[in-house]
N, C-alpha and C. Protein backbone atom coordinates (compact mmCIF):
# COMPACT_ATOMS: atom_id res chain seq x y z
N UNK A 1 -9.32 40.47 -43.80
CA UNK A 1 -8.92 39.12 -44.16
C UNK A 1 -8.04 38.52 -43.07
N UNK A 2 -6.72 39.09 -42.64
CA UNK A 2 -6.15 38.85 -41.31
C UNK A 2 -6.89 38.61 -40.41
N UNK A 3 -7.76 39.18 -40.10
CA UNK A 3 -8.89 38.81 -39.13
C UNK A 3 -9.36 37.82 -39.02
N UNK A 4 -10.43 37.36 -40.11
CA UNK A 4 -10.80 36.09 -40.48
C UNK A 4 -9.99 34.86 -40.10
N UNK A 5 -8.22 35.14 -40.77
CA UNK A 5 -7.33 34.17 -40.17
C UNK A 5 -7.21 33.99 -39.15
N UNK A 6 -7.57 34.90 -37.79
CA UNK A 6 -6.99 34.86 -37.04
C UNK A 6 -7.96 34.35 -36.06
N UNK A 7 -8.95 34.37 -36.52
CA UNK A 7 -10.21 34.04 -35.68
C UNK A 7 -10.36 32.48 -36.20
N UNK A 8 -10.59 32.36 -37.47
CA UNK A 8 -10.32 30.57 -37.82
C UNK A 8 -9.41 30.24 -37.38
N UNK A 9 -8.18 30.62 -36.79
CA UNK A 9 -7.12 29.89 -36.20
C UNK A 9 -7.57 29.85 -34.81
N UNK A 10 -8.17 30.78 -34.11
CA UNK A 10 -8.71 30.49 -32.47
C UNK A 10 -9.36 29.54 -32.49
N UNK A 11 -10.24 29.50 -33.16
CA UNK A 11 -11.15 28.52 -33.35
C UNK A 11 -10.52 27.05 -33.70
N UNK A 12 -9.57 26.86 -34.44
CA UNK A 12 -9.28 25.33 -34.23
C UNK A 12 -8.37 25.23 -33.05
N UNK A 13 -7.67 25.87 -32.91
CA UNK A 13 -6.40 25.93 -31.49
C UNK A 13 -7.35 25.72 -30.36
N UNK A 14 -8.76 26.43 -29.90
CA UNK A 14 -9.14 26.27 -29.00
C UNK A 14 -9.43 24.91 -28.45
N UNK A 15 -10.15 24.05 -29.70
CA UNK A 15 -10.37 22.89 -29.57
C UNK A 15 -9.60 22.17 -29.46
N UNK A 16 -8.56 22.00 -30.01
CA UNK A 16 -7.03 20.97 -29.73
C UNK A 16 -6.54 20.63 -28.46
N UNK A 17 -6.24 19.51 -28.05
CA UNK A 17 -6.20 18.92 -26.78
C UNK A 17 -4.68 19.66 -26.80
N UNK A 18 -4.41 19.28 -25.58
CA UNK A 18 -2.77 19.95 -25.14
C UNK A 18 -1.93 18.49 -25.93
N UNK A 19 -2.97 17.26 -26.10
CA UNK A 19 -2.12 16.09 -26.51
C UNK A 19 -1.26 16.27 -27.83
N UNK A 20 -1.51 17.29 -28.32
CA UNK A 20 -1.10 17.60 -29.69
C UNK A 20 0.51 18.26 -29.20
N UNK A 21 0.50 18.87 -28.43
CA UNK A 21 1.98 19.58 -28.25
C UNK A 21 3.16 19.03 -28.48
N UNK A 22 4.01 19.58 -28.36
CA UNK A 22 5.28 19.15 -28.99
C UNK A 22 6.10 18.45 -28.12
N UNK A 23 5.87 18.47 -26.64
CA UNK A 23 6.89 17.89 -25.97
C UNK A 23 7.67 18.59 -24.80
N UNK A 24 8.05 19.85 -25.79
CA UNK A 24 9.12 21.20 -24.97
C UNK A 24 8.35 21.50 -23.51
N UNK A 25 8.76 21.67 -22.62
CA UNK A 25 8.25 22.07 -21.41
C UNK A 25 8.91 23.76 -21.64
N UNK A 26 10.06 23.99 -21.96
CA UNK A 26 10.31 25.37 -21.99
C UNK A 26 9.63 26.07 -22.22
N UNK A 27 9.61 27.52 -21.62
CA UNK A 27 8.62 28.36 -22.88
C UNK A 27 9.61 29.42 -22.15
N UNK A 28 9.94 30.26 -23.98
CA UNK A 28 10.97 31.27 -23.54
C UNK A 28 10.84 32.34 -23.05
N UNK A 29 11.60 33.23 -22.73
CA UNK A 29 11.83 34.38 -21.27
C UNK A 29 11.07 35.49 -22.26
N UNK A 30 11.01 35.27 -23.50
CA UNK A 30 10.25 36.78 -23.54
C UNK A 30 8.79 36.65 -24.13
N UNK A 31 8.52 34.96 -23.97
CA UNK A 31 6.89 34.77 -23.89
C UNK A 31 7.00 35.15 -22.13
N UNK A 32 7.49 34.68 -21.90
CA UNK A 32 6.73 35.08 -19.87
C UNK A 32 6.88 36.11 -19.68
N UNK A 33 7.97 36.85 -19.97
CA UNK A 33 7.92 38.26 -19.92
C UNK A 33 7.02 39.35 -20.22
N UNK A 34 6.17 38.58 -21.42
CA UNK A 34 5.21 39.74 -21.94
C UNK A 34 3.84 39.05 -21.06
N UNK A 35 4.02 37.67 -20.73
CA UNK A 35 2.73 37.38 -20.12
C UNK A 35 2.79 37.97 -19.08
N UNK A 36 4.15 37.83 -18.26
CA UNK A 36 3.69 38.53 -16.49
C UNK A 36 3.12 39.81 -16.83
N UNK A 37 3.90 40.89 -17.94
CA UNK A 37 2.99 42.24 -18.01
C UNK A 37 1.81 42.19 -18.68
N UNK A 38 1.27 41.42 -18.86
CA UNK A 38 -0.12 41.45 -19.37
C UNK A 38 -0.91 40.44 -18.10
N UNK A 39 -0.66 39.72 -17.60
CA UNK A 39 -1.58 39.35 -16.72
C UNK A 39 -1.00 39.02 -15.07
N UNK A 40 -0.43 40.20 -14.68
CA UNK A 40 0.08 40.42 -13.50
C UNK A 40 -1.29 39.74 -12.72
N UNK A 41 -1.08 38.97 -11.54
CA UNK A 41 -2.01 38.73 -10.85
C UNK A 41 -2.76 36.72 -11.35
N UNK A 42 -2.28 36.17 -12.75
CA UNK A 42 -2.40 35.28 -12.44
C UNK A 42 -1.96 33.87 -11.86
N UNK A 43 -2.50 32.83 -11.97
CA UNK A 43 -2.46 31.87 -10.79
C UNK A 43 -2.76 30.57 -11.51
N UNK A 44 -1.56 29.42 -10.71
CA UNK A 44 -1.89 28.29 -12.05
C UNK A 44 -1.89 28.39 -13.31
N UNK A 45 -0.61 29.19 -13.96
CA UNK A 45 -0.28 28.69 -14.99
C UNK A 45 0.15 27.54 -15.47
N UNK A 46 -0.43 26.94 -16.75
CA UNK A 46 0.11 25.97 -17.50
C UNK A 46 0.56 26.35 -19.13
N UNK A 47 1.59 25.59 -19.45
CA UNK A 47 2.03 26.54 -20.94
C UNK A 47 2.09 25.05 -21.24
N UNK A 48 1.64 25.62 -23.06
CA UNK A 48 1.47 24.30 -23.79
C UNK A 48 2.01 24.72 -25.05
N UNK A 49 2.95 24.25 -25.55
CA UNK A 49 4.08 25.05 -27.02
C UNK A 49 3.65 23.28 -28.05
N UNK A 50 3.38 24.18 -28.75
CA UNK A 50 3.55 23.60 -30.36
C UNK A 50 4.27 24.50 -31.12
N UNK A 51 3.89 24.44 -32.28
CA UNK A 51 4.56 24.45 -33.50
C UNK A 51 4.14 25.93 -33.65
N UNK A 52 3.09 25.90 -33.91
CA UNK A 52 2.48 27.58 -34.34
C UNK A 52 2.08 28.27 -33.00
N UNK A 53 1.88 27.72 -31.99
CA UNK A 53 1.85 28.92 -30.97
C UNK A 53 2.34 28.44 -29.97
N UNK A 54 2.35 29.05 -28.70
CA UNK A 54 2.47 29.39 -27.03
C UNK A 54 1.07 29.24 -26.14
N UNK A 55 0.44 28.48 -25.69
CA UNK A 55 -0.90 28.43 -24.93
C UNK A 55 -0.49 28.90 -23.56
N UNK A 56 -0.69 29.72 -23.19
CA UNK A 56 -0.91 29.66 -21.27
C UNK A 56 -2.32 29.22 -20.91
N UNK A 57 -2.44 28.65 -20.06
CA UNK A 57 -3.76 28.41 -19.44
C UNK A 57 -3.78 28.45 -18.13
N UNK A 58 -4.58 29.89 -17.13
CA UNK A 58 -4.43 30.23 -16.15
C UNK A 58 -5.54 30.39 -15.80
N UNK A 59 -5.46 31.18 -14.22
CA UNK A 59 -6.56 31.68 -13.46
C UNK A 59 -6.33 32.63 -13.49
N UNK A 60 -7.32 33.60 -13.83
CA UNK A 60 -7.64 35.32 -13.26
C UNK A 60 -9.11 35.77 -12.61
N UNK A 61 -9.14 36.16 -11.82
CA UNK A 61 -10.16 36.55 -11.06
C UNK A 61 -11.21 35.41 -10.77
N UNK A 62 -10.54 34.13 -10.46
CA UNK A 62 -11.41 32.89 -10.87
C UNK A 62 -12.06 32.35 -11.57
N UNK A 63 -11.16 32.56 -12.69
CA UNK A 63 -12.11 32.48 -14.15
C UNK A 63 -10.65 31.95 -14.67
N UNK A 64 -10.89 30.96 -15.59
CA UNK A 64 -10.05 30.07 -16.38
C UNK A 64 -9.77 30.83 -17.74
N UNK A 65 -8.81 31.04 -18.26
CA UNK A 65 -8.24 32.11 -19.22
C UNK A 65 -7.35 31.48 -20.12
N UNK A 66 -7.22 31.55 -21.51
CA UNK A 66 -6.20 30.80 -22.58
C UNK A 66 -5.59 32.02 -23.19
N UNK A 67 -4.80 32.03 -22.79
CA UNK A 67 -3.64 33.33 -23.42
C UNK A 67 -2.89 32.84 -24.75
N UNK A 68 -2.70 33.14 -26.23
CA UNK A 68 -2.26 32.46 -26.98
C UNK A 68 -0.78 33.35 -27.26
N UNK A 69 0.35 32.64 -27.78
CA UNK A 69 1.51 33.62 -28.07
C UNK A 69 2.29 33.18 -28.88
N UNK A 70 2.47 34.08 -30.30
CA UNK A 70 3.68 33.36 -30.86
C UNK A 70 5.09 33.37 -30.30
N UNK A 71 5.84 32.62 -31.11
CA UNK A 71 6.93 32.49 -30.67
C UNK A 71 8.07 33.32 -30.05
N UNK A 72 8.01 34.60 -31.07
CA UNK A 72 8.32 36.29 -30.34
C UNK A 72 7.98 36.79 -28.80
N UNK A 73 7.07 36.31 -28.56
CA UNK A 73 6.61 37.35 -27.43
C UNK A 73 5.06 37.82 -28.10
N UNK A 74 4.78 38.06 -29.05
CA UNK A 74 3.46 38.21 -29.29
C UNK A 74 2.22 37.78 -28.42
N UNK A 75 1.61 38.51 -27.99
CA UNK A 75 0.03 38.43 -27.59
C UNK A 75 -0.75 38.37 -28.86
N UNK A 76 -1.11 36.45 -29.21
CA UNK A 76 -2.03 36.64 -30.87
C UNK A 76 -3.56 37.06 -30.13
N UNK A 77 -4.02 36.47 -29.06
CA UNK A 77 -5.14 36.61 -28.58
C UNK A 77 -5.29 35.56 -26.98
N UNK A 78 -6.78 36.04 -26.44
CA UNK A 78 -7.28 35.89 -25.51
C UNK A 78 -8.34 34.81 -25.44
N UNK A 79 -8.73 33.45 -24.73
CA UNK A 79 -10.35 32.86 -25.17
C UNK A 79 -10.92 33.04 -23.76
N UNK A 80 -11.54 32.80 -23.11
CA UNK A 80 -12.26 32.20 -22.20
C UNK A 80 -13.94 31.70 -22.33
N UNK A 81 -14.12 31.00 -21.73
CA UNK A 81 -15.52 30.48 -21.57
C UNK A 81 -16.09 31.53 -20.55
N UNK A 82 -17.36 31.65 -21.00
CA UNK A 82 -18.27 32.51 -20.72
C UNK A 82 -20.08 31.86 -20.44
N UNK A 83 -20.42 32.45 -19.91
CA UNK A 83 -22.25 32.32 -19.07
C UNK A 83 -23.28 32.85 -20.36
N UNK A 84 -24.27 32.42 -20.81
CA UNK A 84 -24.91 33.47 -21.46
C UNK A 84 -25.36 35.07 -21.06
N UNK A 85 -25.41 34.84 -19.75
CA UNK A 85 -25.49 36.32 -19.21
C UNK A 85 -24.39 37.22 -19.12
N UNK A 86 -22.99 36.90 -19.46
CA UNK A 86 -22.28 37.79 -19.95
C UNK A 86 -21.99 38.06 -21.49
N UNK A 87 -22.93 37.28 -22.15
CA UNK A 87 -23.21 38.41 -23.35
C UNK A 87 -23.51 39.51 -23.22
N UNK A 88 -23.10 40.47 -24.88
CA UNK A 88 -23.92 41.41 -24.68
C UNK A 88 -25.25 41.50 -25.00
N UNK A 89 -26.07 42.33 -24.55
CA UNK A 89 -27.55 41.99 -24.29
C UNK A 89 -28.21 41.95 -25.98
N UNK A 90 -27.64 42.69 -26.60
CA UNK A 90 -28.46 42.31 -28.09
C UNK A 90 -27.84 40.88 -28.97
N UNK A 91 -26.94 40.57 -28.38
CA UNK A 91 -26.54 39.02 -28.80
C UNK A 91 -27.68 38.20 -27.73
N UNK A 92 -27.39 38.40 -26.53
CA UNK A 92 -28.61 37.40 -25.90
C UNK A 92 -29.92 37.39 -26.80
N UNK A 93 -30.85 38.61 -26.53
CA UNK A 93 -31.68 38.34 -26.78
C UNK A 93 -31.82 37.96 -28.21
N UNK A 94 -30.88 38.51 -29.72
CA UNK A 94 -31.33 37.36 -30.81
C UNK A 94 -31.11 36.01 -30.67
N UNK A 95 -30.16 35.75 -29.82
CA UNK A 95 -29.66 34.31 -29.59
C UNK A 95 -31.53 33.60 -29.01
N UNK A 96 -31.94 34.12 -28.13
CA UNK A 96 -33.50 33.96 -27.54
C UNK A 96 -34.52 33.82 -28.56
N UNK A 97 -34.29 35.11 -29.27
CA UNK A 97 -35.45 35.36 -30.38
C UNK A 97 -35.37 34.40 -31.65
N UNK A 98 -34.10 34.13 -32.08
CA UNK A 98 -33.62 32.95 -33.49
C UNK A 98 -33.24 31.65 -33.24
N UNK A 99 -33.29 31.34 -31.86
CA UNK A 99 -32.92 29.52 -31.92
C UNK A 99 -33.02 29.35 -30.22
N UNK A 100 -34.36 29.75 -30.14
CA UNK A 100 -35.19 29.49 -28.81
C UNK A 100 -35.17 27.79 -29.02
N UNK A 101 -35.26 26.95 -30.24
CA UNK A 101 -35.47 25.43 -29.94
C UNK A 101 -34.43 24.92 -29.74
N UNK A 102 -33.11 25.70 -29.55
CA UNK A 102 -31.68 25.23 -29.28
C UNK A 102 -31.18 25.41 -28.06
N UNK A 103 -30.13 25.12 -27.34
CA UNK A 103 -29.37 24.59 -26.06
C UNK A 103 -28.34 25.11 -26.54
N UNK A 104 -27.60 25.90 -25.28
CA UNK A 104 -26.29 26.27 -25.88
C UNK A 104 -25.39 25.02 -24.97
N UNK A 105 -24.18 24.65 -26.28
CA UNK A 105 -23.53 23.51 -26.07
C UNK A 105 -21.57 24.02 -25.19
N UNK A 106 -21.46 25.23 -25.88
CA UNK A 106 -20.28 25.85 -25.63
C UNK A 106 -20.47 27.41 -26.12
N UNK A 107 -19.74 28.03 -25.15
CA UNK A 107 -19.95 29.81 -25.34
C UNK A 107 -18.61 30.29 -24.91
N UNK A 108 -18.08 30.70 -25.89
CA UNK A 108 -16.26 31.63 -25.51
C UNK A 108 -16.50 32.66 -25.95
N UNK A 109 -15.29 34.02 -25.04
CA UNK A 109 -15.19 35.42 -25.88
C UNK A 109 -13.89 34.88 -26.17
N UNK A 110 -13.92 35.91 -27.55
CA UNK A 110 -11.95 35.95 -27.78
C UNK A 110 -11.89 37.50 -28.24
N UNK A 111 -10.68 37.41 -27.42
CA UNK A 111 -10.27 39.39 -27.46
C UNK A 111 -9.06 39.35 -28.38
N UNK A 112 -8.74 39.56 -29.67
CA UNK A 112 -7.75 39.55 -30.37
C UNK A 112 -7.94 40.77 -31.43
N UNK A 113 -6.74 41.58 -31.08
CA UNK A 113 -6.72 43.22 -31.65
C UNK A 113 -7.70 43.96 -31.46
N UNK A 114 -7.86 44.18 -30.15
CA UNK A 114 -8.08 44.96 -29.53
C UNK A 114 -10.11 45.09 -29.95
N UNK A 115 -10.34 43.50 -30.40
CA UNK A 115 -11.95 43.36 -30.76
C UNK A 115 -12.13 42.18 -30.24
N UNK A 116 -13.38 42.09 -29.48
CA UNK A 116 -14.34 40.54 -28.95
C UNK A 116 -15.01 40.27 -29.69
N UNK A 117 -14.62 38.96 -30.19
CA UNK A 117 -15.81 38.25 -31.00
C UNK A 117 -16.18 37.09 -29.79
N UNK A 118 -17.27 36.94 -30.09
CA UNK A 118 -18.10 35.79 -29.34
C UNK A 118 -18.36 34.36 -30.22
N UNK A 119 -18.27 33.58 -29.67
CA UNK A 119 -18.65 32.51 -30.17
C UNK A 119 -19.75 30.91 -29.62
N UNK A 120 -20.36 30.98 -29.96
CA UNK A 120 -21.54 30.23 -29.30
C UNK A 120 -22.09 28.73 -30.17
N UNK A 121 -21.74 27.66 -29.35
CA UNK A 121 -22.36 25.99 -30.42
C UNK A 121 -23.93 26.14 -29.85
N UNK A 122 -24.81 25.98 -30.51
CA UNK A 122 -26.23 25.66 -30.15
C UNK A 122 -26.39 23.79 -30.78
N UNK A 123 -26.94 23.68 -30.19
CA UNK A 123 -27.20 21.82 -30.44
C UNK A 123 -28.92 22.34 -30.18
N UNK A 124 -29.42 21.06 -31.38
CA UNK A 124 -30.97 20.62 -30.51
C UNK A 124 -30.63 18.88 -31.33
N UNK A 125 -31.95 18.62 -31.79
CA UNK A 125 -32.11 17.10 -32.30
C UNK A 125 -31.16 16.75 -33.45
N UNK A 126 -31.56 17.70 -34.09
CA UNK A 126 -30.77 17.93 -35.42
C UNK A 126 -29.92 18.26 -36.10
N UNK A 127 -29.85 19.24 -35.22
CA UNK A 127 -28.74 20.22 -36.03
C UNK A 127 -27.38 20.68 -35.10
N UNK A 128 -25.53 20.84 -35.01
CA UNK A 128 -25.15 21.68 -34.16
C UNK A 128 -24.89 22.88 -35.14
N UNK A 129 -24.63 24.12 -34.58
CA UNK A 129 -24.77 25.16 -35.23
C UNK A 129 -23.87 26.03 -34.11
N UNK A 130 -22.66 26.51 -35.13
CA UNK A 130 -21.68 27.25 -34.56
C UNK A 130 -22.19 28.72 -35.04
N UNK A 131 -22.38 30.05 -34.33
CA UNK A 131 -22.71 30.99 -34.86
C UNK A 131 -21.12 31.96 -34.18
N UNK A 132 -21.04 32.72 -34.96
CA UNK A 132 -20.08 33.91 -34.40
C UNK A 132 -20.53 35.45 -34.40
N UNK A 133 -20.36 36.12 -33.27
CA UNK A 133 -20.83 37.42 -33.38
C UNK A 133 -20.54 38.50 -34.43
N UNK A 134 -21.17 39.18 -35.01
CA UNK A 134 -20.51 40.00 -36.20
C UNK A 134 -20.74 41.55 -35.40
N UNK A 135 -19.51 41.87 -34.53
CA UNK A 135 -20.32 43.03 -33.28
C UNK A 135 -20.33 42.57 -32.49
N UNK A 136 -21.30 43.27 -31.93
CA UNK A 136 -21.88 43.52 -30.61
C UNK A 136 -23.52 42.89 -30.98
N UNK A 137 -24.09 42.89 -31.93
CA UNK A 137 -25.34 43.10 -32.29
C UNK A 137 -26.22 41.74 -33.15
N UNK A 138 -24.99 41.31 -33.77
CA UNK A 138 -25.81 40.26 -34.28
C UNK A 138 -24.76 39.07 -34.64
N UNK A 139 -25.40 37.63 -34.93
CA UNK A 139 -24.69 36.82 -35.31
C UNK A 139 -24.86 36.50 -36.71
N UNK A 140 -23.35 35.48 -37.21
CA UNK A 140 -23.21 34.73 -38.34
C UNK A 140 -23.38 33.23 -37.90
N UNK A 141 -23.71 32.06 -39.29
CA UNK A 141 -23.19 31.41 -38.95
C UNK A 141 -22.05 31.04 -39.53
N UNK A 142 -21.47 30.46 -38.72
CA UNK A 142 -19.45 29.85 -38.76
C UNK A 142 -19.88 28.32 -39.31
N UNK A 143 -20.90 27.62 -38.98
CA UNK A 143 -20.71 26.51 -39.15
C UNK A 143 -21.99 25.52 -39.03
N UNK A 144 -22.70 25.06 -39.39
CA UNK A 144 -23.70 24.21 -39.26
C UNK A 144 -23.43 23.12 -39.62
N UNK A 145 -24.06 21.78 -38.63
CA UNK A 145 -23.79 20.51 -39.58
C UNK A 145 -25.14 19.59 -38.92
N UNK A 146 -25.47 18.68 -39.57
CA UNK A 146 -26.46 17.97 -39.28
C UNK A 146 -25.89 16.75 -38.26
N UNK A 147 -26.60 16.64 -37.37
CA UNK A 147 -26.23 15.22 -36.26
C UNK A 147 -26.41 14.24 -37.09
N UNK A 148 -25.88 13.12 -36.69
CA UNK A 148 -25.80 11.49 -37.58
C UNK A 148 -26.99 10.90 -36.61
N UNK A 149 -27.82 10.56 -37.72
CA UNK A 149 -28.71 9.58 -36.85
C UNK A 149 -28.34 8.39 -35.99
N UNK A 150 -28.58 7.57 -35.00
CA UNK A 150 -27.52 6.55 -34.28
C UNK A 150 -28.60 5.39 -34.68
C-alpha cells in the first residue's frame, strides 16, 4: 500500500511545473549532504522545495535526473526519462505486441526502495493511455482517458 502511495505521488510531482514551488531558494545542509553522497559526480544542479518535498534536478552521465527528498534528508525516490530501448526487453516487446497502433508520448524509470517501476503514456487518435510496469514483465494500466474531439 506504501508503495502505491509512493508511486501515485511520483507520478503527480513529476508532472508539476517548478511554478508550483514555494519560493525558498534554500535547501538544507542535510538534504545536500545526503545528495552529494548519493550522487557524487553530478552537474547542474537545480533544487526546487515545496511543501511536501525537495526536487534536485541534475546531470549524471549526461542524462537529466530528478532526485526527490523529504525534508529530513530522505532519498523518497529517483525519475528520469528514458528511450524505449532501455526498457527491459519483455516490457518492450508487450509494449510492441499490445498497442502496436500507439506512439509513445512520454517514458520514465523511477527507482524508489530499492524497485524500478517504469512508466510509459501511449497516445494514438483516441485514446491516451498511461500504463505502469508491474515487474520487469508486464504492464498495468494507471490510467486511460479518451481525447476530446476538437
Amino acid at each position: 500500500m506504501k508503495n502505491k502511495i509512493i508511486i501515485g505521488l511520483f507520478m503527480l510531482i513529476t508532472g508539476i511545473s517548478s511554478a508550483f514551488a514555494n519560493g525558498r531558494e534554500e535547501v538544507n545542509q542535510q538534504i545536500i549532504k545526503s545528495f552529494n553522497k548519493e550522487f557524487a559526480g553530478a552537474q547542474n544542479v537545480q533544487w526546487t522545495t515545496t511543501k511536501e518535498y525537495v526536487r534536485a534536478t541534475f546531470s549524471l552521465n549526461e542524462q537529466v535526473v530528478f532526485a526527490y527528498y523529504s525534508e529530513d534528508g530522505k532519498l523518497l525516490g529517483v525519475t528520469r526519462n528514458i528511450v524505449s530501448g532501455q526498457l527491459p526487453i519483455s516490457l518492450l516487446t508487450d509494449l510492441k505486441k499490445n498497442y502496436n497502433n500507439y506512439w509513445i508520448a512520454d517514458l520514465f524509470e523511477m527507482a524508489a526502495d530499492d524497485e524500478n517501476t517504469y512508466y510509459v503514456t501511449l497516445e494514438n487518435s483516441d485514446y491516451k493511455v498511461v500504463l505502469k510496469s508491474n515487474g520487469t514483465n508486464n504492464w498495468e494500466v494507471f490510467k486511460k482517458e479518451r481525447k476530446q474531439s476538437v
